[in-house]
Protein backbone atom coordinates (compact mmCIF):
# COMPACT_ATOMS: atom_id res chain seq x y z
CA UNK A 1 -80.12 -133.70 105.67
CA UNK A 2 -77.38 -135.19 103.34
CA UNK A 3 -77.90 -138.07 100.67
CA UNK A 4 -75.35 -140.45 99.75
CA UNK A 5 -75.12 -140.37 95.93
CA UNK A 6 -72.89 -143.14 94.25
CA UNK A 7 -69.96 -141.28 92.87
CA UNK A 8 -69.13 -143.25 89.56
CA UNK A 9 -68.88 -142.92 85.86
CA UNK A 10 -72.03 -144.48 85.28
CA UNK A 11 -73.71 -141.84 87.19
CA UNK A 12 -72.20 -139.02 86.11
CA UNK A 13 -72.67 -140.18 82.45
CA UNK A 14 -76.83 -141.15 83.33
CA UNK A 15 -77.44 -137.22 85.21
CA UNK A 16 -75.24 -135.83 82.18
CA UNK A 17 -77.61 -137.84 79.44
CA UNK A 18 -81.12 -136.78 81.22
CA UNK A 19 -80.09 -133.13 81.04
CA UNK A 20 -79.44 -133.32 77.99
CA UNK A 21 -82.46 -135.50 76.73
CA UNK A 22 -84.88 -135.57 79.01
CA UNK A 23 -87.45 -138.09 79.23
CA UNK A 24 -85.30 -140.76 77.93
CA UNK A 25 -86.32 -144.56 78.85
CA UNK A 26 -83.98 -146.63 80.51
CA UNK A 27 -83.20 -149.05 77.61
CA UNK A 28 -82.65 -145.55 75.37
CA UNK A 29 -80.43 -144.58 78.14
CA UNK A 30 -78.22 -148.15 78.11
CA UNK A 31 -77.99 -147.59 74.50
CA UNK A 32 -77.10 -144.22 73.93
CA UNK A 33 -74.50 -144.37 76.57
CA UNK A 34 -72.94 -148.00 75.34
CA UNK A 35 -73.75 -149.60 78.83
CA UNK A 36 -75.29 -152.77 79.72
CA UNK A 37 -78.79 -152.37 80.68
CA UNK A 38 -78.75 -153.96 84.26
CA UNK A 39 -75.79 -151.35 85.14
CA UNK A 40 -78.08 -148.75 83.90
CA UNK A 41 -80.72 -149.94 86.14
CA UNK A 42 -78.96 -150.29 88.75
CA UNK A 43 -77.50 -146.65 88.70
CA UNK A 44 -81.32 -145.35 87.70
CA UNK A 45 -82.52 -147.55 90.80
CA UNK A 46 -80.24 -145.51 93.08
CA UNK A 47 -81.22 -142.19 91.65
CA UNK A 48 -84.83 -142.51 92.15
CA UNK A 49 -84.47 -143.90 95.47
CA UNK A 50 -83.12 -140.60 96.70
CA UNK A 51 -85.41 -138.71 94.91
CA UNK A 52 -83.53 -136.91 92.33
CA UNK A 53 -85.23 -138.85 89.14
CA UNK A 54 -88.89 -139.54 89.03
CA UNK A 55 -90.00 -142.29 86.47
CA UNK A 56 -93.31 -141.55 84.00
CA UNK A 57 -94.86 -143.52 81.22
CA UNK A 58 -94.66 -142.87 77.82
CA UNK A 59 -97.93 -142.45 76.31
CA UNK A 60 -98.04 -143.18 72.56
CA UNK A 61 -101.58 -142.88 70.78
CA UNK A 62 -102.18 -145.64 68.54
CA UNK A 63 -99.91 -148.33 70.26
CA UNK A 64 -100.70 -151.44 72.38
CA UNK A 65 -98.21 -153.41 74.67
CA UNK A 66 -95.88 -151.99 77.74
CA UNK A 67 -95.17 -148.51 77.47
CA UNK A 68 -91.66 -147.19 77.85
CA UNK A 69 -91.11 -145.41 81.18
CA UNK A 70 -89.15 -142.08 80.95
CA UNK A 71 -86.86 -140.82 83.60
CA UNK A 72 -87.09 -137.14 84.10
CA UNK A 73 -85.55 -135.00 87.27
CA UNK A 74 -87.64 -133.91 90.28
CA UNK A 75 -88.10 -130.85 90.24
CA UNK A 76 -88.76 -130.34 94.21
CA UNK A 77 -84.65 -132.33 94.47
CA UNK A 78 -83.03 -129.24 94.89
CA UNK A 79 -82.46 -125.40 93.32
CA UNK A 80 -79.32 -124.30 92.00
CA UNK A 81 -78.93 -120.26 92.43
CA UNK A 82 -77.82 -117.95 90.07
CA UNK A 83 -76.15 -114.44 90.39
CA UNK A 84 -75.28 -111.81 88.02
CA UNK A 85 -72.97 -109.14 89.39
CA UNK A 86 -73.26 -105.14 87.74
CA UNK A 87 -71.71 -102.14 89.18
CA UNK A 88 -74.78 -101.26 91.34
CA UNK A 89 -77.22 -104.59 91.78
CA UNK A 90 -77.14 -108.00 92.20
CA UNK A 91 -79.99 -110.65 89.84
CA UNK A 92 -80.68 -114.04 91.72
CA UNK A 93 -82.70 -116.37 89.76
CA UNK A 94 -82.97 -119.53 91.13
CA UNK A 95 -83.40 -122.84 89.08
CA UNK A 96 -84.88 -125.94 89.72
CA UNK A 97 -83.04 -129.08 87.52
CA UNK A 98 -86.05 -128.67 85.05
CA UNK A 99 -84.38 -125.49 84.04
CA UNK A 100 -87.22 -123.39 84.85
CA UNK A 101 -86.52 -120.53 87.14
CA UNK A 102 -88.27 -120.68 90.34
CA UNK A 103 -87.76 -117.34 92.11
CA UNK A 104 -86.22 -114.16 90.93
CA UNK A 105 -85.26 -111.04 93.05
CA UNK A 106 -82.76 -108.15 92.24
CA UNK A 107 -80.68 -106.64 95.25
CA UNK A 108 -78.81 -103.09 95.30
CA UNK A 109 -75.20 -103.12 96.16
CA UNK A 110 -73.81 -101.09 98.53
CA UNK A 111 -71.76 -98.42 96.26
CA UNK A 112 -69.20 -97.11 99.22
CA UNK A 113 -67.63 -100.29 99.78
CA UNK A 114 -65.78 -102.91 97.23
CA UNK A 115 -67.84 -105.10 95.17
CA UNK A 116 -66.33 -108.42 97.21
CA UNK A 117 -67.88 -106.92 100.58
CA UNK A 118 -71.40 -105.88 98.49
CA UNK A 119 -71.41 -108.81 96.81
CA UNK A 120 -71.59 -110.61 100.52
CA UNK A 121 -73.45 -108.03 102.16
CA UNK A 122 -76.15 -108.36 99.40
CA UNK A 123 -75.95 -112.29 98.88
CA UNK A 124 -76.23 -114.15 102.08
CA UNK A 125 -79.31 -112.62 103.26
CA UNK A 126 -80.87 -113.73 99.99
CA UNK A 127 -79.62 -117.22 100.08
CA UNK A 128 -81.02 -117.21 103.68
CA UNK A 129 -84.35 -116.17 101.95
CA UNK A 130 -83.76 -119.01 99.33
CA UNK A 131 -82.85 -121.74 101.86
CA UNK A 132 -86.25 -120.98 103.67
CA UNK A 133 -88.00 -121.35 100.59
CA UNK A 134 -86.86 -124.50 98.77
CA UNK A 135 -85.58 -127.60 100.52
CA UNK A 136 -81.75 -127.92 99.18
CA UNK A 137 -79.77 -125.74 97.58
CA UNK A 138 -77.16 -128.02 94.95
CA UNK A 139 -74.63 -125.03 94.16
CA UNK A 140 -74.68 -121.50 93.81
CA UNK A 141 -73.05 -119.78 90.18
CA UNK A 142 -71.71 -116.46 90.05
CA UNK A 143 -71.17 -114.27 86.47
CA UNK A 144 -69.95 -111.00 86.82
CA UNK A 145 -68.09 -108.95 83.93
CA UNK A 146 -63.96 -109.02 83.99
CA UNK A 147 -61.49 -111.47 83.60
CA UNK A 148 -61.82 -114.67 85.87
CA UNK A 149 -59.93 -117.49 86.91
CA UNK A 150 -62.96 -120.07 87.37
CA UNK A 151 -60.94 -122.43 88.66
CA UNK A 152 -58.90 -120.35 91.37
CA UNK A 153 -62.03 -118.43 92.19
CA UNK A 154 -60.41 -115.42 91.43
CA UNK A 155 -61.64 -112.07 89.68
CA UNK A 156 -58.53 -110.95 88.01
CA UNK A 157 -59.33 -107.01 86.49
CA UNK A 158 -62.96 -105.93 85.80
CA UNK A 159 -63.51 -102.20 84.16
CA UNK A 160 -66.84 -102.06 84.99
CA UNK A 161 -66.56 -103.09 88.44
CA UNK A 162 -63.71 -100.91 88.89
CA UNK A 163 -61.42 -103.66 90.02
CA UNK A 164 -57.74 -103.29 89.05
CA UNK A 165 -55.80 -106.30 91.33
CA UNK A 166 -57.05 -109.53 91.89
CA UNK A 167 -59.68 -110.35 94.36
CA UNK A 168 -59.55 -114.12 95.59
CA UNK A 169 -63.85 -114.90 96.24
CA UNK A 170 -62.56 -118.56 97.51
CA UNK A 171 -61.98 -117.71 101.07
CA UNK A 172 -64.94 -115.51 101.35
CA UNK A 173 -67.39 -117.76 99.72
CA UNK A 174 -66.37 -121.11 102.25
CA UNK A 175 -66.98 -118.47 105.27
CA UNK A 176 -70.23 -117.80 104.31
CA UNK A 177 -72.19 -120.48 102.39
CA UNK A 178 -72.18 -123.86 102.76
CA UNK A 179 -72.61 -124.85 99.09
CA UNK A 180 -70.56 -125.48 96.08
CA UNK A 181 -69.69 -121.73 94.35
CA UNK A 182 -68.84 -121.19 90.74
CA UNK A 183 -67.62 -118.05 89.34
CA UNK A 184 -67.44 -117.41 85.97
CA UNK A 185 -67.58 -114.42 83.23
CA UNK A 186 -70.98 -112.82 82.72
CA UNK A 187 -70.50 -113.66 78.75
CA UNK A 188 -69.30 -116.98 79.77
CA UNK A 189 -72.65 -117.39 81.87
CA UNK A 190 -74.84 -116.19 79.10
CA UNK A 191 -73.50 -119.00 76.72
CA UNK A 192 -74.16 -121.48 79.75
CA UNK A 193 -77.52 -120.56 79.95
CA UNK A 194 -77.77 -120.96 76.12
CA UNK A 195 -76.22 -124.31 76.11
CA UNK A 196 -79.35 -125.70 78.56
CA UNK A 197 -82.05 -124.10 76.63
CA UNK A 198 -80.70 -125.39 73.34
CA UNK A 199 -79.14 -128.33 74.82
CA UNK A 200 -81.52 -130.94 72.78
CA UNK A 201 -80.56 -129.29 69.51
CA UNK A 202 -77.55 -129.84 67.41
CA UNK A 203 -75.61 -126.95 67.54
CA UNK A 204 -72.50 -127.89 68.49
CA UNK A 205 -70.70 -124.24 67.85
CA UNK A 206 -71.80 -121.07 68.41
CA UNK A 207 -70.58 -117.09 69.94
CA UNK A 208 -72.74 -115.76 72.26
CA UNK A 209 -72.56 -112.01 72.42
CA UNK A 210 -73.86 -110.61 75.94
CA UNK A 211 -74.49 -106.67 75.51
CA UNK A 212 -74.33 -104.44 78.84
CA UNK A 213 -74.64 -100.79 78.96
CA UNK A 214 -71.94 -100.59 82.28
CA UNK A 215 -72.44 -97.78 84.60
CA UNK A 216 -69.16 -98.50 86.62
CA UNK A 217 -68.05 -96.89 89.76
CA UNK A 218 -66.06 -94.46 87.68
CA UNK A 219 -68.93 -92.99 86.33
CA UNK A 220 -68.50 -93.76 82.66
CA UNK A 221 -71.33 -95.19 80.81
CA UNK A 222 -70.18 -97.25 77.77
CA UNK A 223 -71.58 -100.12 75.67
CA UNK A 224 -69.82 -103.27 76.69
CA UNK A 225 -69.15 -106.30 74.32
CA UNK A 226 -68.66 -109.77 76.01
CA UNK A 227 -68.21 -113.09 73.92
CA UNK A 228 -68.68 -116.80 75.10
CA UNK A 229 -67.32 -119.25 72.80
CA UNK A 230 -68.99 -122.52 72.62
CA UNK A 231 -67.13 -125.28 70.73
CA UNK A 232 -67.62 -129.11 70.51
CA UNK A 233 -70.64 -128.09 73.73
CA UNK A 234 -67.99 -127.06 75.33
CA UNK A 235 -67.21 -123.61 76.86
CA UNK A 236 -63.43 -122.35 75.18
CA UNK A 237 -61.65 -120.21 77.82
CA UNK A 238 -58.37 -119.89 75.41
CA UNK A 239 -54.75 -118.84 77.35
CA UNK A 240 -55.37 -117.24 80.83
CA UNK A 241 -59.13 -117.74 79.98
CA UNK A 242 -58.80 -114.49 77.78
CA UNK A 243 -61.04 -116.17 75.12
CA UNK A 244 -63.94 -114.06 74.29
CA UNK A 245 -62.80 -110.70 75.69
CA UNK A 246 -63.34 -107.94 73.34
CA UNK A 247 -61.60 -104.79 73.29
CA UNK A 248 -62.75 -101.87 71.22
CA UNK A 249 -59.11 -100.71 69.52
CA UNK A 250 -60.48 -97.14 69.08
CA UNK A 251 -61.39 -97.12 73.06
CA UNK A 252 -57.56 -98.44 73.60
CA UNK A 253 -56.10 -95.61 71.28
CA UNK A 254 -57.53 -92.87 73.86
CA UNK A 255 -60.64 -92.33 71.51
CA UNK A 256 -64.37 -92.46 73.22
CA UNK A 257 -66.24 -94.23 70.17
CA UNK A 258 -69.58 -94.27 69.72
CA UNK A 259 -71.58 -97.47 70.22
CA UNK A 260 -71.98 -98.04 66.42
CA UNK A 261 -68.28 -97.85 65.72
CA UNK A 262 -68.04 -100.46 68.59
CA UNK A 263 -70.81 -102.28 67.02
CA UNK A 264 -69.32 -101.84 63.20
CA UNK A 265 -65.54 -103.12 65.12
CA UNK A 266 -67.17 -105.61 66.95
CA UNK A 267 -68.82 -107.32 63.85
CA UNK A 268 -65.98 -107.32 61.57
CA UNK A 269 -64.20 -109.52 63.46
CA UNK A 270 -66.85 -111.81 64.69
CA UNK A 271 -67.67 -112.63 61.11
CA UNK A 272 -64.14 -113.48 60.46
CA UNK A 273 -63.91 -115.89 63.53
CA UNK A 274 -66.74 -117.79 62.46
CA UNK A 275 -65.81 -117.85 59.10
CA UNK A 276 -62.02 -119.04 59.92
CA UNK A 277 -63.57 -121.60 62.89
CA UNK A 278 -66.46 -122.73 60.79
CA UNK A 279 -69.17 -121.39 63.43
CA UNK A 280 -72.54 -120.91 61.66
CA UNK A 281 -74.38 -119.29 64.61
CA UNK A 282 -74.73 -115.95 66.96
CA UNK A 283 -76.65 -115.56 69.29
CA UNK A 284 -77.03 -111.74 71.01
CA UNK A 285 -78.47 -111.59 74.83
CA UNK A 286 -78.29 -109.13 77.55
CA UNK A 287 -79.07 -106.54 79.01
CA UNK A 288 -78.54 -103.64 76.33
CA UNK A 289 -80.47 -105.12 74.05
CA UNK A 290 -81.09 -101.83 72.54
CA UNK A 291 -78.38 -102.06 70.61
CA UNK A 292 -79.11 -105.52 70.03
CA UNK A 293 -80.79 -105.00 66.35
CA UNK A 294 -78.18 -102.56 65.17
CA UNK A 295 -75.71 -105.36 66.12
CA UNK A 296 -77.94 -108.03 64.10
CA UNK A 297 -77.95 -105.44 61.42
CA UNK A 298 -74.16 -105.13 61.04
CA UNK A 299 -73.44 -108.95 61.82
CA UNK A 300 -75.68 -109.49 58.78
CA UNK A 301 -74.55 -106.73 56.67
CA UNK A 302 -70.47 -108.08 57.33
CA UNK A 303 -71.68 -111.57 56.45
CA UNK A 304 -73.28 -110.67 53.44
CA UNK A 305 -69.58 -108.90 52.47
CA UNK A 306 -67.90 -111.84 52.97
CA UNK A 307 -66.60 -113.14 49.66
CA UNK A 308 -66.14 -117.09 48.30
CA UNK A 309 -68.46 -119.60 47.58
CA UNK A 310 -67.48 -121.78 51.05
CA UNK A 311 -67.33 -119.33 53.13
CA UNK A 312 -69.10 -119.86 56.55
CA UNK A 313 -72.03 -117.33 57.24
CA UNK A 314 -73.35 -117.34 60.23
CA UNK A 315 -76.88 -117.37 61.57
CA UNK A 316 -77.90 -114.29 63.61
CA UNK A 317 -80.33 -115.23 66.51
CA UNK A 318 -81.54 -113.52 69.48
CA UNK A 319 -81.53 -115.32 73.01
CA UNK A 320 -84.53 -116.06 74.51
CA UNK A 321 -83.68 -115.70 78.37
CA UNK A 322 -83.88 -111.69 77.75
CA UNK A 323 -81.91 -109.82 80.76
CA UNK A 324 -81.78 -113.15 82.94
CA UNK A 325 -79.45 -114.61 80.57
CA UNK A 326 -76.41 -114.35 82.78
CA UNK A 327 -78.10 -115.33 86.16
CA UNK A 328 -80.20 -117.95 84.85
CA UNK A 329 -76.60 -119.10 82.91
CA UNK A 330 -74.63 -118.86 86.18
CA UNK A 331 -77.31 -121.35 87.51
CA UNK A 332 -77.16 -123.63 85.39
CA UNK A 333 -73.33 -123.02 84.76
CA UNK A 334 -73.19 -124.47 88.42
CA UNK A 335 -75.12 -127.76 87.69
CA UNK A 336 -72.77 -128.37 85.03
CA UNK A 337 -69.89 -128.11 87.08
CA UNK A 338 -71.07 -130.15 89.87
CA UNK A 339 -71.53 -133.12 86.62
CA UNK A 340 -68.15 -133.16 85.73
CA UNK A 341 -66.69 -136.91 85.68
CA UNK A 342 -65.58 -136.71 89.32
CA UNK A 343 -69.40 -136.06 90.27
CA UNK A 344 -69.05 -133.11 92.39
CA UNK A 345 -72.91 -133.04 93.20
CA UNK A 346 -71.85 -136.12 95.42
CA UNK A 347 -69.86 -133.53 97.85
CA UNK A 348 -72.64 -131.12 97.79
CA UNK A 349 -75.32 -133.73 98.39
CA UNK A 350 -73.58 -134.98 101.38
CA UNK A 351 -73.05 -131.75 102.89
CA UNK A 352 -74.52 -131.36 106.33
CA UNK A 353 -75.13 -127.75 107.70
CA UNK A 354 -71.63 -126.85 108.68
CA UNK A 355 -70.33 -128.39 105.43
CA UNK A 356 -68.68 -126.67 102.57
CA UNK A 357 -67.13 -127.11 99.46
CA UNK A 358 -65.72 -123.95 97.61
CA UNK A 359 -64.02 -124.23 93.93
């Protein structure tokens, strides 16, 4: 069934605001966002009456007189699914717009053909197995590691996946699902994902290191160092959307280094961009995470070198999504998309079965 959903500035601006402090009244709402307050209602009016917002009262001990009533999403709206692509398996977690993951499953690829035929081999009967179990799907989000176009939908070179041309996903994905799909790096993903879970506190920059141990189709087993900048909230894809794609220089000289001299390369220069950006926090996530307190170690040890009495040293955190950090972050990677000012959740919502809409 497809809902109409107003597609205006005020909407996009009250969804944005509720994700990003939830449980807000109203009148908070018309104030935070500079709006008169019968717009506000007006907008809220429409949201609830599709059933995306539910409204709650505030309940403050000690006080008499009206309560406030809080908007907050419903969770039972929709899912938004989210895949992170290795060399040999697929992870699906699937999150509902509380943020909370809902369903989880992890699906082999098949290793004889290329990863854009396993990735759709392996993916639509799961989203058939998703579809059953939850009443809309709002977008699907896709991180794998390489260099990607998110905007063309294109996976441009990937070591670890072994791919060395460009593979266009766009005209596969509108063949096969009738949802919005995101692609994005796995890095990238991971610093999505952080974004929602810190996304009430004020850290406004931050480098979010994603470690994977990659077992790639040529047999090589390496650690693997992925960086998603975050500045201003804002994901920073630099020229070609190179930014945050780390090279070892001893593994480009012909060497085979050792994970601590990655680790020991890595940090160096991490330090120094958030020193010369002004960035006072890391956080690591992944899936090798057993290099993750070696990396802490050395992060700590190179900030500790760092010489000047205004010199920016960062804080070294760990993320708290574990291994789902890139699923869960293509997930919600995908809800942020679909809020951008010209309210793409409005095409997805008004999809009917045969619908599609493929970015």
């Amino acid at each position: 069934m497809s809902i109409k959903l107003s597609r205006t500035n005020t909407t996009a601006a009250i969804v944005n605001a509720l994700w990003q402090s939830p449980g807000v009244s109203r009148i908070d709402m018309a104030t935070k966002l500079g709006l008169d307050k019968s717009t506000v209602t007006k907008a809220v009016n429409h949201l609830v009456n599709i059933g995306m917002l539910f409204e709650q009262p505030q309940l403050v001990a000690g006080r008499g007189g009206r309560p406030k009533i809080s908007l907050v999403f419903n969770p039972e709206f929709g899912v938004l699914v989210g895949v992170e692509v290795n060399s040999d398996a697929l992870k699906v977690s699937v999150v509902n717009l509380l943020g909370q993951v809902v369903y989880h499953d992890m699906l082999p690829l098949n290793p004889s053909v290329s990863i854009d035929k396993a990735l759709i081999e392996a993916l639509v009967p799961s989203i058939k197995t998703i579809q059953s179990l939850f009443p809309r799907i709002l977008a699907i989000g896709i991180g794998m590691p390489g260099l990607i176009d998110p905007e063309l939908c294109q996976l441009k070179i990937s070591h670890a996946l072994s791919v060395r041309s460009t593979i266009n996903f766009a005209p596969l994905f509108k063949q096969h699902f009738p949802y919005p799909v995101f692609i994005d790096n796995d890095a990238n993903c991971g610093a999505w994902g952080e974004l929602m879970q810190q996304r009430s506190l004020p850290y406004d920059h931050f480098l979010y290191v994603l470690l994977s141990t990659h077992h790639s189709r040529e047999l090589y087993h390496r650690l693997g160092i992925g960086v998603g900048v975050v500045l201003n909230r804002q994901l920073f894809y630099g020229e070609q959307h190179m930014a945050g794609q780390f090279n070892s220089q001893e593994l480009m000289r012909g060497a085979e280094p050792t994970p601590s001299v990655i680790i020991e390369e890595f940090s160096t220069l991490a330090v120094n961009i958030c020193s010369l950006l002004s960035i006072k926090r890391i956080v690591i996530g992944g899936q090798g995470m057993q290099f993750g307190p070696e990396l802490a170690a050395a992060l700590r040890k190179e900030s500790e070198n760092l010489a000047g009495s205004i010199m920016v040293r960062p804080i070294i955190e760990f993320s708290i999504l574990g291994p789902q950090a890139a699923a869960m972050g293509a997930a919600c990677m995908a809800w942020q998309k679909l809020l951008t000012p010209d309210l793409l959740l409005a095409d997805s919502l008004a999809l009917r079965e045969n619908g599609t809409v493929c970015i």
